[in-house]
C-alpha atoms as a PDB file:
ATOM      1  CA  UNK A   1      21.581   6.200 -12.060  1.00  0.00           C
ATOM      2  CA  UNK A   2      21.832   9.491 -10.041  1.00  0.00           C
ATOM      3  CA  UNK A   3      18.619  11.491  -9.374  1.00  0.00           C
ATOM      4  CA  UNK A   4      18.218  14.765  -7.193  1.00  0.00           C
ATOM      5  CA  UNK A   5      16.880  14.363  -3.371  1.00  0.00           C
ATOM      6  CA  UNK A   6      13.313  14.950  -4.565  1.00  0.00           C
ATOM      7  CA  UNK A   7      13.473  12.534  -7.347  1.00  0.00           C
ATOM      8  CA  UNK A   8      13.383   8.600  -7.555  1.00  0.00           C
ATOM      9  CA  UNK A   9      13.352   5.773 -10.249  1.00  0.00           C
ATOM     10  CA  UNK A  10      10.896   3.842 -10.794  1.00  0.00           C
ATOM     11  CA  UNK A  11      10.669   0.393 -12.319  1.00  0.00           C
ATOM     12  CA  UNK A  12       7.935  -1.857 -13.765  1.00  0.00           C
ATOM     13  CA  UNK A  13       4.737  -1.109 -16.352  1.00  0.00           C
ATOM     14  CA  UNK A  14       2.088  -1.242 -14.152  1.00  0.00           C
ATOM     15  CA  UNK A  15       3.715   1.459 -11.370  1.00  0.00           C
ATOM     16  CA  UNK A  16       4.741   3.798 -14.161  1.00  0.00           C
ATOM     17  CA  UNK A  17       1.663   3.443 -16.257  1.00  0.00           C
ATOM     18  CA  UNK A  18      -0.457   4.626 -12.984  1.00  0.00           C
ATOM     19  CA  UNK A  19       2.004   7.516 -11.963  1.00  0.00           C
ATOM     20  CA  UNK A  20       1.896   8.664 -15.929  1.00  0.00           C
ATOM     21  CA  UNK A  21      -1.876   8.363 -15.726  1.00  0.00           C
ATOM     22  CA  UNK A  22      -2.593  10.034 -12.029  1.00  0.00           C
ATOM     23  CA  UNK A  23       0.633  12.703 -11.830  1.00  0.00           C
ATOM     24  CA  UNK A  24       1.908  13.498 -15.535  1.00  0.00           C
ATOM     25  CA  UNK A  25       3.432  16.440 -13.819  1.00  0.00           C
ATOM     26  CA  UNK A  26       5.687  14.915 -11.613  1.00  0.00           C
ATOM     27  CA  UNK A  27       7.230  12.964 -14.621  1.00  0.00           C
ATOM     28  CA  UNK A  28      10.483  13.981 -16.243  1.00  0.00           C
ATOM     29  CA  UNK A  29      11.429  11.173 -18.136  1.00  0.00           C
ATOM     30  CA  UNK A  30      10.644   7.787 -19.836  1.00  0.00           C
ATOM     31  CA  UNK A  31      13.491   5.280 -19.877  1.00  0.00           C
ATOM     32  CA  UNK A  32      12.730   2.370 -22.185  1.00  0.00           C
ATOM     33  CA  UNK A  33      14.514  -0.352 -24.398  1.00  0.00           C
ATOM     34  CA  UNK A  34      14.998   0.195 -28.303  1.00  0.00           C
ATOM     35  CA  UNK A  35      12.921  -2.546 -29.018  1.00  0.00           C
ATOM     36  CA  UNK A  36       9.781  -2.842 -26.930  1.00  0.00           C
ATOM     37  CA  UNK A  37       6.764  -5.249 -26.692  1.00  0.00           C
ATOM     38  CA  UNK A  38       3.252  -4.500 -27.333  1.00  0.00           C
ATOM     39  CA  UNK A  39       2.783  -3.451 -23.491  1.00  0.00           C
ATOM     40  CA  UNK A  40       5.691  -0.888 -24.037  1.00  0.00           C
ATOM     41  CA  UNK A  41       4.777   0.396 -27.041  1.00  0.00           C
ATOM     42  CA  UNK A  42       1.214   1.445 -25.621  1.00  0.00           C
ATOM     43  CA  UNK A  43       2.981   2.968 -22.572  1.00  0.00           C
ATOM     44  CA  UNK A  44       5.463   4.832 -24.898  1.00  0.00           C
ATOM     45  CA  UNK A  45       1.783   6.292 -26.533  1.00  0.00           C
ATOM     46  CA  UNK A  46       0.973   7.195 -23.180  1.00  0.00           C
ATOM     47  CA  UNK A  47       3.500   9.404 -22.327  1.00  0.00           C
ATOM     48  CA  UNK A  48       4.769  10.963 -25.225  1.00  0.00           C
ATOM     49  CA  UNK A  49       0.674  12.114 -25.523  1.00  0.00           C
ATOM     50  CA  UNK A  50       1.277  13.525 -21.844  1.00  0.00           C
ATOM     51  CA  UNK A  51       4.640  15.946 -23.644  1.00  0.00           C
ATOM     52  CA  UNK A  52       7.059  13.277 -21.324  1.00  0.00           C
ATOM     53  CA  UNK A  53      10.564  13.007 -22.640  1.00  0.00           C
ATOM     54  CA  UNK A  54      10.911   9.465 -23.669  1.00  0.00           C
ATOM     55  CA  UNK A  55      14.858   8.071 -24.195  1.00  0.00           C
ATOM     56  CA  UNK A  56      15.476   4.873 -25.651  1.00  0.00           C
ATOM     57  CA  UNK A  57      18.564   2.703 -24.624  1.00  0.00           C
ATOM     58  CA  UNK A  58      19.833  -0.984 -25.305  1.00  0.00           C
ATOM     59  CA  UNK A  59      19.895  -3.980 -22.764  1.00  0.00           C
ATOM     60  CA  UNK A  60      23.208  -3.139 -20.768  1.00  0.00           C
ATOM     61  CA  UNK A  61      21.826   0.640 -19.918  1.00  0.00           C
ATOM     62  CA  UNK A  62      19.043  -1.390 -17.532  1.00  0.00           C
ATOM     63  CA  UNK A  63      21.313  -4.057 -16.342  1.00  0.00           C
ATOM     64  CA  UNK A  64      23.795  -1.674 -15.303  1.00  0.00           C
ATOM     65  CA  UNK A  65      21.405   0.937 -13.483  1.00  0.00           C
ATOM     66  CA  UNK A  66      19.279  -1.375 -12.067  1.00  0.00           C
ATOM     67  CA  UNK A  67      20.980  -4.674 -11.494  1.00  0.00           C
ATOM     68  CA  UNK A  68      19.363  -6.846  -9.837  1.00  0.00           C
ATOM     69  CA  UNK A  69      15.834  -5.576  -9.897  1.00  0.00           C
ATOM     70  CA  UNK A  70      13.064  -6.867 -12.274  1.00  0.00           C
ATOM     71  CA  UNK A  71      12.924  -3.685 -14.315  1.00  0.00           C
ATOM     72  CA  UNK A  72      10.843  -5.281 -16.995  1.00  0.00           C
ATOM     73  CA  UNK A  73      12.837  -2.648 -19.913  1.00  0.00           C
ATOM     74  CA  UNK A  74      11.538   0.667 -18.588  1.00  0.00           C
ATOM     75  CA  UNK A  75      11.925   2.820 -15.942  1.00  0.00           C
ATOM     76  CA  UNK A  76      10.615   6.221 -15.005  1.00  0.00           C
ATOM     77  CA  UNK A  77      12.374   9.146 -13.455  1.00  0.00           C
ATOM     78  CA  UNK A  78       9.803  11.457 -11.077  1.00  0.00           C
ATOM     79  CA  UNK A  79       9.082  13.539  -8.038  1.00  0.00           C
ATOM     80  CA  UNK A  80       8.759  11.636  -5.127  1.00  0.00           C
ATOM     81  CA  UNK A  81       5.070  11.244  -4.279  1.00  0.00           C
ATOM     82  CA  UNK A  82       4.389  12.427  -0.437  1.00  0.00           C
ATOM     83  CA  UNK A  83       3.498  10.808   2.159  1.00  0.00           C
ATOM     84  CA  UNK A  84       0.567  12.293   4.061  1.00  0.00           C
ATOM     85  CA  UNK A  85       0.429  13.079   8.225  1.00  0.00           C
ATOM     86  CA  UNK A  86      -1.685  13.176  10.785  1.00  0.00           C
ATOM     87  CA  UNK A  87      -3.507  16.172   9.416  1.00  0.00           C
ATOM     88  CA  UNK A  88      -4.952  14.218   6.670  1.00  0.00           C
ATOM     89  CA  UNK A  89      -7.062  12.301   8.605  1.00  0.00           C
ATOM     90  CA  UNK A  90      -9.199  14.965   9.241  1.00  0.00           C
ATOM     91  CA  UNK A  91      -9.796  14.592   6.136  1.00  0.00           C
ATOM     92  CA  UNK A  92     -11.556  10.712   6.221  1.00  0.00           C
ATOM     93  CA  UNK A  93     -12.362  10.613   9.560  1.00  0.00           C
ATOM     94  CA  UNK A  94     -16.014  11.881   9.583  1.00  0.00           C
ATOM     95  CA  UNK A  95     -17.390  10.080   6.492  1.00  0.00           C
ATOM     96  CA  UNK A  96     -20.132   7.502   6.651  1.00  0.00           C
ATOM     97  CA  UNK A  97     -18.458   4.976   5.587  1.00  0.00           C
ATOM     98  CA  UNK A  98     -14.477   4.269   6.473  1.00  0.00           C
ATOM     99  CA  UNK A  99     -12.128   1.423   6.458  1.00  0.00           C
ATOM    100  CA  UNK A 100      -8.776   2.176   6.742  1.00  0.00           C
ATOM    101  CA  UNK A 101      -5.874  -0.236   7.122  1.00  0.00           C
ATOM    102  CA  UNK A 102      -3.034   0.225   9.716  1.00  0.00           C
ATOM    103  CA  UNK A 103       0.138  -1.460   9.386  1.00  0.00           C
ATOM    104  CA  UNK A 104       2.250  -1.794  12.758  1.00  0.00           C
ATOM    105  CA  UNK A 105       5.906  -2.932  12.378  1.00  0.00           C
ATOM    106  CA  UNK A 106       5.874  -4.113   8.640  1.00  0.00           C
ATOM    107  CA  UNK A 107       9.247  -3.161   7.640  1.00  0.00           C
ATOM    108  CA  UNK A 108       9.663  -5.475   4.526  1.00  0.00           C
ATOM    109  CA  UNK A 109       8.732  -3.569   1.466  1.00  0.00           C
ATOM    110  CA  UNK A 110       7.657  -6.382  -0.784  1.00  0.00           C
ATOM    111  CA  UNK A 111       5.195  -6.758   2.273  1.00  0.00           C
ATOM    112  CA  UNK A 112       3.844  -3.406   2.138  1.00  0.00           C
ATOM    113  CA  UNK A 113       3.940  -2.863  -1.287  1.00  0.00           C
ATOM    114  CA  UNK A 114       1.479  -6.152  -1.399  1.00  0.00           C
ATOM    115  CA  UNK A 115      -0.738  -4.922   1.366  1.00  0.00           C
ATOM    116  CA  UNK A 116      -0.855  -1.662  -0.681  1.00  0.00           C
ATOM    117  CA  UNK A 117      -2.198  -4.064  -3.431  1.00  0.00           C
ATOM    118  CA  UNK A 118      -4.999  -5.816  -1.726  1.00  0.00           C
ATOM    119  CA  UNK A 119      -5.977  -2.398   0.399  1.00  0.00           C
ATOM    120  CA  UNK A 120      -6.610  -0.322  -3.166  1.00  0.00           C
ATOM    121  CA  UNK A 121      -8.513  -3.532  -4.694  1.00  0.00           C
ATOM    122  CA  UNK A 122     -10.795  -3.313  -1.316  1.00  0.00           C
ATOM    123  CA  UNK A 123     -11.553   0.660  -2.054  1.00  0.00           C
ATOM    124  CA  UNK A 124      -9.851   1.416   1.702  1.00  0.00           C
ATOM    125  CA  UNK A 125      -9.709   4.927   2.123  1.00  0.00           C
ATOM    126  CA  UNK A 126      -6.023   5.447   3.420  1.00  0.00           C
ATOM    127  CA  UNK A 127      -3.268   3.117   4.913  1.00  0.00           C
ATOM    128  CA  UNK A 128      -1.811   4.453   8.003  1.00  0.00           C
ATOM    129  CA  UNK A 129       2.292   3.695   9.076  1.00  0.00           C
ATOM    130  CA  UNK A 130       3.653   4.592  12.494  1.00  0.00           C
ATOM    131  CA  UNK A 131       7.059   6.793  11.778  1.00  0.00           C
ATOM    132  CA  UNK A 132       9.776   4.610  13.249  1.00  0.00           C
ATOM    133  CA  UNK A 133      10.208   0.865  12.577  1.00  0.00           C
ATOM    134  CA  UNK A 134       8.241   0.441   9.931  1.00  0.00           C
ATOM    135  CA  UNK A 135       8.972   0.826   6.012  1.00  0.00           C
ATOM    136  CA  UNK A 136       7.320   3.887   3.933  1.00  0.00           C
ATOM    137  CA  UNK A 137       7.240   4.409   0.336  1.00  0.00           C
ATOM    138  CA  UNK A 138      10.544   3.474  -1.408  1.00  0.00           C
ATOM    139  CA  UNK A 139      10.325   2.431  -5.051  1.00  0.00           C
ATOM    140  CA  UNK A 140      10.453  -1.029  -4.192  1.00  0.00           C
ATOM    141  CA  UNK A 141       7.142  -0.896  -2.423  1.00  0.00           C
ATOM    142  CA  UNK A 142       5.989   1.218  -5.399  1.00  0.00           C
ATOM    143  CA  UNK A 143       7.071  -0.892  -7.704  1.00  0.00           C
ATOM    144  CA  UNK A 144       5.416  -4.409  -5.801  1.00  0.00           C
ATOM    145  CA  UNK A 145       2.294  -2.428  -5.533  1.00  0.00           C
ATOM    146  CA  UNK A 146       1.744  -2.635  -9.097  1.00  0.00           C
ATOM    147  CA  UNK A 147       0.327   0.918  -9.490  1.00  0.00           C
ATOM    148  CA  UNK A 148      -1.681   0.765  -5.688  1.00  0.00           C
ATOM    149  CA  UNK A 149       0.532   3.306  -4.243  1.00  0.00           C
ATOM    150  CA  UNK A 150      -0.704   6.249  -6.289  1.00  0.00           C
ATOM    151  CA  UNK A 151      -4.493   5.393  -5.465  1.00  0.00           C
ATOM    152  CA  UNK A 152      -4.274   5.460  -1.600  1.00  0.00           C
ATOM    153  CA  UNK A 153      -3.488   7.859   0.725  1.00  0.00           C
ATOM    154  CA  UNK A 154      -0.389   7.223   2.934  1.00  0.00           C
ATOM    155  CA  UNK A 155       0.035   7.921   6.409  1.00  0.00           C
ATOM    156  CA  UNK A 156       2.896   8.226   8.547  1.00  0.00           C
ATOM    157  CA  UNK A 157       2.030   8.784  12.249  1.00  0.00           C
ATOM    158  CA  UNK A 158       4.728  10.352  15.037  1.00  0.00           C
ATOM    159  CA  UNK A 159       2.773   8.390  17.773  1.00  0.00           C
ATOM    160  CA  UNK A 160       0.853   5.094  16.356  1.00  0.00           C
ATOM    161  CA  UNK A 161      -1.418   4.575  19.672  1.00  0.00           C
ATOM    162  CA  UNK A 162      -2.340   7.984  20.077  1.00  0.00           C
ATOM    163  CA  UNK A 163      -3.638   7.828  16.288  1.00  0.00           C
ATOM    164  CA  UNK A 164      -5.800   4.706  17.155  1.00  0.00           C
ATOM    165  CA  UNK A 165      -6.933   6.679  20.111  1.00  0.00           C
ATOM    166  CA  UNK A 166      -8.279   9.379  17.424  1.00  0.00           C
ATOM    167  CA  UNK A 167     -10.077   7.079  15.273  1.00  0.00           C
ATOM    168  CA  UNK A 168     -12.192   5.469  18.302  1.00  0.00           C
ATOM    169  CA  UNK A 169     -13.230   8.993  19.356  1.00  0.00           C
ATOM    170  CA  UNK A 170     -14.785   9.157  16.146  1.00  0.00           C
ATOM    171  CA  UNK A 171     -16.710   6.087  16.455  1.00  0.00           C
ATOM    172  CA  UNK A 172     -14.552   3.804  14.126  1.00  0.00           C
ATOM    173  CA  UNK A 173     -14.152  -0.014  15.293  1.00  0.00           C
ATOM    174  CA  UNK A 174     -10.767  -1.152  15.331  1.00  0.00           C
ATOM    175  CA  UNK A 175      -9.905  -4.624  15.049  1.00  0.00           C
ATOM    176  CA  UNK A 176      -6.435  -5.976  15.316  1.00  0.00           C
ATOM    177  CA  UNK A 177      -5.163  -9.241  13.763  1.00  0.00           C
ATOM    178  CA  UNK A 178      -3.751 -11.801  16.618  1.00  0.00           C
ATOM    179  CA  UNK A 179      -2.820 -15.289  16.766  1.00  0.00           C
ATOM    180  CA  UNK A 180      -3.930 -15.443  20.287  1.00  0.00           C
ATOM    181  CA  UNK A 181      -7.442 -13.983  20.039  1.00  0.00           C
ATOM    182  CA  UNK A 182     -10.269 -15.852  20.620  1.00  0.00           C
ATOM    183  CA  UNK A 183     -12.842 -14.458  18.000  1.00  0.00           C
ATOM    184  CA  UNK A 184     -12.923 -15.620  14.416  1.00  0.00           C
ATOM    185  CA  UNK A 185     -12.872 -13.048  11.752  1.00  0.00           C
ATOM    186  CA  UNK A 186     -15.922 -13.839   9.951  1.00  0.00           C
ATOM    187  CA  UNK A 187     -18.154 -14.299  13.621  1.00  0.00           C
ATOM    188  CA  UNK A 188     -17.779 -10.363  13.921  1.00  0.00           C
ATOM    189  CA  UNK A 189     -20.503  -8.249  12.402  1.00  0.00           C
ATOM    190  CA  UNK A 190     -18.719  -5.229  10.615  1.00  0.00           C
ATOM    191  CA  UNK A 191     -20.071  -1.955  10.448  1.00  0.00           C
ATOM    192  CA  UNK A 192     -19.118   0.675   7.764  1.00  0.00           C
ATOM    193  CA  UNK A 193     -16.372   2.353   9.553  1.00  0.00           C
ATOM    194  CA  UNK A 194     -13.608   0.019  10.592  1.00  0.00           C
ATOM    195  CA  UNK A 195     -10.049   0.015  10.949  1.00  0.00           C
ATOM    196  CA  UNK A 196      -8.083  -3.260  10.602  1.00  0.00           C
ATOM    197  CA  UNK A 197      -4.674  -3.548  12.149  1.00  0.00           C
ATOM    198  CA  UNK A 198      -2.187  -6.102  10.742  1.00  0.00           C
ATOM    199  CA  UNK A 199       1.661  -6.767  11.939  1.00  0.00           C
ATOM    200  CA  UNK A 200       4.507  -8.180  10.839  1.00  0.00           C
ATOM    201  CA  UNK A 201       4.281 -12.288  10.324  1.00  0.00           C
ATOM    202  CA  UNK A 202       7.068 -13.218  13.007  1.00  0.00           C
ATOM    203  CA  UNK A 203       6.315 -11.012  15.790  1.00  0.00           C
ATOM    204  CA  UNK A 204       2.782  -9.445  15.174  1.00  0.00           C
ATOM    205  CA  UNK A 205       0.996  -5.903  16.433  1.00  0.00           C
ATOM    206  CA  UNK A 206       2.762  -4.748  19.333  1.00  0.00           C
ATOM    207  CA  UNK A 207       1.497  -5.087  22.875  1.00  0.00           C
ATOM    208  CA  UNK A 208       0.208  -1.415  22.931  1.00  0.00           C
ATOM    209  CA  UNK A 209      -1.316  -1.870  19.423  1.00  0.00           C
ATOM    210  CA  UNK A 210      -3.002  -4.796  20.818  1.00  0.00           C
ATOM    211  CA  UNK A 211      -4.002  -3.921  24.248  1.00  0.00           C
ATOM    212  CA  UNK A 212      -6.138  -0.320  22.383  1.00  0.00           C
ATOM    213  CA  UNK A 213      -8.028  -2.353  19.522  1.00  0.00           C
ATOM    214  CA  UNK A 214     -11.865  -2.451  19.856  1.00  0.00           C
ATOM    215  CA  UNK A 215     -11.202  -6.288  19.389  1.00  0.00           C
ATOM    216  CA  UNK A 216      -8.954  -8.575  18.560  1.00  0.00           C
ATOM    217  CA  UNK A 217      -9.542 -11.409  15.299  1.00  0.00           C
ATOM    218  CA  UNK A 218      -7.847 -14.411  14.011  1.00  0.00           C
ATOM    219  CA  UNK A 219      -8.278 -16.111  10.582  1.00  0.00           C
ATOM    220  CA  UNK A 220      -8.659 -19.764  11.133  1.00  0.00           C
ATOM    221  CA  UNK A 221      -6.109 -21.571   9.670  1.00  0.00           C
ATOM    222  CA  UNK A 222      -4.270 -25.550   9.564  1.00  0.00           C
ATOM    223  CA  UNK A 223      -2.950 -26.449  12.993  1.00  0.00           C
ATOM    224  CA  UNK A 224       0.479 -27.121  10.528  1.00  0.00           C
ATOM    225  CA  UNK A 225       0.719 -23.279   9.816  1.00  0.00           C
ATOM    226  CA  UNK A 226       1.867 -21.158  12.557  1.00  0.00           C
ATOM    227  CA  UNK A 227       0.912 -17.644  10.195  1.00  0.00           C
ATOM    228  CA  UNK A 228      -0.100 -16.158   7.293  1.00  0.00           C
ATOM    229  CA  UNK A 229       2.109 -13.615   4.963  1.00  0.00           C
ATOM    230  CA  UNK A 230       0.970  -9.913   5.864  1.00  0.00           C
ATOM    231  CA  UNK A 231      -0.495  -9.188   2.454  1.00  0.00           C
ATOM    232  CA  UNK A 232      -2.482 -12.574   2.644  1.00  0.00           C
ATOM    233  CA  UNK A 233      -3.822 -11.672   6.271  1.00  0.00           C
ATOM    234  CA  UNK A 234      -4.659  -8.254   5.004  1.00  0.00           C
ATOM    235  CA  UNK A 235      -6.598  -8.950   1.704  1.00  0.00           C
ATOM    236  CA  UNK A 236      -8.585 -11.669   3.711  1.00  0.00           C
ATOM    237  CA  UNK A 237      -9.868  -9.210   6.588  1.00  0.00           C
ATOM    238  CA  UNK A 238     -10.641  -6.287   4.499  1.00  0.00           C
ATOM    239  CA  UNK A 239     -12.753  -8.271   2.197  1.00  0.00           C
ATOM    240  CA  UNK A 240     -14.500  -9.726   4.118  1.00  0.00           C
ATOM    241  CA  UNK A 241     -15.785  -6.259   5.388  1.00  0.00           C
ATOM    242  CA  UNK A 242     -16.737  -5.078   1.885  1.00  0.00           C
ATOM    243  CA  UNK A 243     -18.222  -8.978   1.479  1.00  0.00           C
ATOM    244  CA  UNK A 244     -20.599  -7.935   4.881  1.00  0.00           C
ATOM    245  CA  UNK A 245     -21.644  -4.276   3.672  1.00  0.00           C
ATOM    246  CA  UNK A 246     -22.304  -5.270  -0.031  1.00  0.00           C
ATOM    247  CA  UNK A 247     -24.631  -7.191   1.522  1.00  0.00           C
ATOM    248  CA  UNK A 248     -25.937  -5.141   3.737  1.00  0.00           C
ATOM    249  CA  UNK A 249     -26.334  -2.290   0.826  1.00  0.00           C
ATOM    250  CA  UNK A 250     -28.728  -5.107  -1.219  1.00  0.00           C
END
């Protein structure tokens, strides 16, 4: 299905019911099956009470525009969301209490979308992206995100070092994720502005990534597993940041 430049499609209930919910505006138009479930039928409520144009279409109108992709019946048609710069983290830099999650050479969206998952389930305040080599916010990563992408803030950054650079000058820790470092995740005592850096599962942060962290972490694992999936690494480190300051707010 064709959409204008500014526009995308979006499939699945939980990323539309989120976009419906946190930009009405951007929506032009609900695309769902004749007969829907429960789930559907409560999403159908939600948008025709938000004045969205809701069309209803067989089986073959979904398997032909979006073969191949678990589209679950429905699909939305909206505005791109957009991606935040640099600027914005003027923005989150200078609160008392920060975590932000970096993401250096992911370029798998199912990856992303994940780590989007786990980062807006541990309340971090924006995920940060370099520019090149890395993937940004298609409507697969949307879509995997399950609704995650239109809670946090997301980043793209010209020059990835020069942006960790930033965040030490104003005081925030940053620890990277590494196979080869010698500290245990759970031995460091957090404080309530951190920045945790996590890179792809075959080749990890890059050397400059690494060589400007604050400290470098590992998550102990099986001598039979050589890594853990990016989303899994992710979700373990930041919780166990908000694990260390819930505790510390008791």
């Amino acid at each position: 299905m064709k959409t204008d430049s500014n526009e995308e499609m979006i499939c699945g209930l939980n990323a539309i019911s989120q976009i419906i919910k946190t930009r009405p505006k951007s929506v032009k138009a609900l695309f769902v099956i004749n007969s829907p479930n429960e789930r559907l039928k409560e999403l159908i409520e939600l948008t025709e009470d938000q004045n969205i144009k809701v069309e209803k279409h067989d089986a073959s109108f979904f398997d032909k525009n979006f073969e191949g992709i678990n589209h679950q019946n429905v699909a939305l048609r909206c505005n791109k969301r957009s991606e935040e710069t640099e600027d914005y983290l003027e923005l989150i830099l200078d609160k008392e209490e920060v975590k932000l999650l970096i993401l250096d050479g992911l370029t798998d969206p199912h990856n992303v979308g994940a780590c989007l998952r786990s980062a807006a389930a541990a309340k971090v305040d924006a995920v940060i992206v370099p520019k090149n080599r890395a993937c940004h916010l298609t409507s697969t990563v949307r879509k995997i995100s399950c609704g995650a992408s239109e809670l946090i803030p997301f980043i793209i950054v010209t020059n990835l070092v020069r942006t960790i650079s930033l965040i030490k000058e104003k005081g925030i820790l940053v620890y990277g994720s590494d196979l080869q470092a010698t500290k245990f995740y759970d031995e460091v005592v957090y404080s309530k502005r951190n920045a945790i850096i996590v890179g792809s599962e075959d080749k990890g942060i890059r050397r400059l990534t690494r060589e400007n962290c604050d400290e470098l972490i590992k998550i102990d694992m099986s001598d039979n597993m050589d890594s853990l999936n990016a989303s899994v690494s992710t979700g373990i480190l930041l919780f166990e940041i908000s694990r260390q300051n819930k505790i510390k707010s008791n």
